[in-house]
Protein backbone atom coordinates (compact mmCIF):
# COMPACT_ATOMS: atom_id res chain seq x y z
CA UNK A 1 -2.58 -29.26 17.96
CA UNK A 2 -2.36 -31.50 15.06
CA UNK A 3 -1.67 -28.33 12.85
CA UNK A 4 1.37 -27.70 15.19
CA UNK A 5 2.30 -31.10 14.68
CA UNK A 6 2.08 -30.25 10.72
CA UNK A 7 4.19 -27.27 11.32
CA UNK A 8 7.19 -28.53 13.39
CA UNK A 9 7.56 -30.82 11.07
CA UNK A 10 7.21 -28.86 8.17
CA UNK A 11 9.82 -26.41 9.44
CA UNK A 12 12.39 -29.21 10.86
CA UNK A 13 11.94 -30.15 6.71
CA UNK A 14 13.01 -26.53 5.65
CA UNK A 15 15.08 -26.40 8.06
CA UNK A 16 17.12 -29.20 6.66
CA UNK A 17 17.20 -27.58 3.15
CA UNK A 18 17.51 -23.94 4.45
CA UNK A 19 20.92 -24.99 6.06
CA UNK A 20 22.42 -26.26 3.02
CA UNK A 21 25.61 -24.80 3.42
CA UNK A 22 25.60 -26.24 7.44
CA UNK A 23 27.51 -29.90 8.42
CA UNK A 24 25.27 -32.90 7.47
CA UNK A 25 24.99 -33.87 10.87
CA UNK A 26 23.37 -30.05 12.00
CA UNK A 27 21.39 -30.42 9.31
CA UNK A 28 20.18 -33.92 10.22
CA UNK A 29 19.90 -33.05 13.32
CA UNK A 30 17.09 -30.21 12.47
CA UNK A 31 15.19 -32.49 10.59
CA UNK A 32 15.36 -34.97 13.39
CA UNK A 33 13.88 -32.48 15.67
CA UNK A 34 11.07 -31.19 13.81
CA UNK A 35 10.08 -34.76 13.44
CA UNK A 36 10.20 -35.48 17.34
CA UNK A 37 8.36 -32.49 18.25
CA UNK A 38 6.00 -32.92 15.47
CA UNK A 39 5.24 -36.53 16.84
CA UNK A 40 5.08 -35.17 20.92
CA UNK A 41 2.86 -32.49 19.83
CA UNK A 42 0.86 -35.02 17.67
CA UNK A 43 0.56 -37.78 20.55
CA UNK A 44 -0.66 -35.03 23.12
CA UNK A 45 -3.03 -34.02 20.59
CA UNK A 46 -6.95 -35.61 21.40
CA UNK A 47 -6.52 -37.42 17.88
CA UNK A 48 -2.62 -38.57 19.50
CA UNK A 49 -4.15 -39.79 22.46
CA UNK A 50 -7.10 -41.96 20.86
CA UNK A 51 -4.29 -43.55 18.62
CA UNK A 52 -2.22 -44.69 21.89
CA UNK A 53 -4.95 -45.79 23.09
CA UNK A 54 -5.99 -47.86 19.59
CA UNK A 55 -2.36 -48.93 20.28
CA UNK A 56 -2.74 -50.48 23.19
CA UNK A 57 -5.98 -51.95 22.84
CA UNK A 58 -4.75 -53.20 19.38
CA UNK A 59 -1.36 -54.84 21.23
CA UNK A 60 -3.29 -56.52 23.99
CA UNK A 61 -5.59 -58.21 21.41
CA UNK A 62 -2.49 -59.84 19.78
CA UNK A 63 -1.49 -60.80 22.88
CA UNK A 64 -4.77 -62.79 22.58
CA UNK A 65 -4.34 -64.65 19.16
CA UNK A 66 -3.53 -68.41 19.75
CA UNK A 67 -0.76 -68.93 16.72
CA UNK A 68 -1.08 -72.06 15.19
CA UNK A 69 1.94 -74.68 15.66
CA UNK A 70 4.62 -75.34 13.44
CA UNK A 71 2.98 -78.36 12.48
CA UNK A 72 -0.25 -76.73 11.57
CA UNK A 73 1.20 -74.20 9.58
CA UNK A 74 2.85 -76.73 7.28
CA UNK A 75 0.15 -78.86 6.98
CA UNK A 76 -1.73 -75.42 5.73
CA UNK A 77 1.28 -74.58 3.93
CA UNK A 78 0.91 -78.30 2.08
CA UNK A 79 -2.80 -78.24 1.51
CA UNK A 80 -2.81 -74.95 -0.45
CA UNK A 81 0.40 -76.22 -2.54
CA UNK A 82 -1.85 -79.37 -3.61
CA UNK A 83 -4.91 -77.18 -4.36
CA UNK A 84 -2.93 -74.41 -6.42
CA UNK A 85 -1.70 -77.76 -8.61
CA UNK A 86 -4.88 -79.17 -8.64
CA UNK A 87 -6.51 -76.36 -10.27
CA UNK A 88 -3.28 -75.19 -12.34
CA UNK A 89 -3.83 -78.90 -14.23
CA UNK A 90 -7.77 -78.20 -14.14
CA UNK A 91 -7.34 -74.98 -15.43
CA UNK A 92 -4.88 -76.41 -18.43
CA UNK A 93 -7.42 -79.47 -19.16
CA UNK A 94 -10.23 -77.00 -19.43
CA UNK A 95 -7.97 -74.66 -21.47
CA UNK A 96 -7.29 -77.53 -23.82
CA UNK A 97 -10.52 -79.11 -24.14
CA UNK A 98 -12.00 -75.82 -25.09
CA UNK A 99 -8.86 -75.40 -27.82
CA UNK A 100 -9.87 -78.99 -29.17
CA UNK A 101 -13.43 -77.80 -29.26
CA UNK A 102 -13.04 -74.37 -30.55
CA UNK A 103 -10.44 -74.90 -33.13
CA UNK A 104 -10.58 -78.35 -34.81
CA UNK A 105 -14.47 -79.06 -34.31
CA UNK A 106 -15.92 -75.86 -34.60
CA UNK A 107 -13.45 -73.78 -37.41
CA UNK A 108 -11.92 -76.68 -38.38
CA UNK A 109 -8.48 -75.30 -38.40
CA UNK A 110 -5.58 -78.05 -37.99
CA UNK A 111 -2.79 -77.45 -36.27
């Protein structure tokens, strides 16, 4: 079945370029088809009908979630903001430190 889904769709594409000369809209219109038969005969498919049902178990375990508050997700929002800085002028100490060590202990290069 899956194969037939391939083909529909396959020939709702050549369709669309075989009927060049044809209105946009007829050959829109093929293409449109081939991909709603391709996706019926997909979904009636075995594989078509464990994805539905992946769907709907999928949807129903949103449904579960418990989303935090507005207030939660700025106080997130606000403690990640503070840690990216807090490393950013870690990272930049470091950085400089290891310049100071490198270049004017070490080579003795002066900048």
């Amino acid at each position: 079945m899956l194969v037939g889904a391939v083909l529909a769709l396959l020939a709702g594409i050549v369709g669309f370029h075989a009927l060049a000369e044809a209105s946009v809209w007829f050959r829109a219109g093929a293409l449109i088809a081939g991909i709603v038969v391709g996706l019926i005969v997909a979904l009636l498919s075995q594989s078509g009908r464990r994805f539905i049902g992946f769907s709907q178990h999928a949807i129903d375990e949103t449904r579960k979630v418990v989303w935090p508050t507005r207030k939660e997700t700025i106080q997130t929002t606000l403690i990640v903001f503070a840690f990216v800085l807090v490393m950013a002028i870690f990272l930049w100490i470091a950085d400089k430190l290891l310049e100071w060590v490198l270049y004017d202990l070490l080579l003795g290069w002066k900048r």
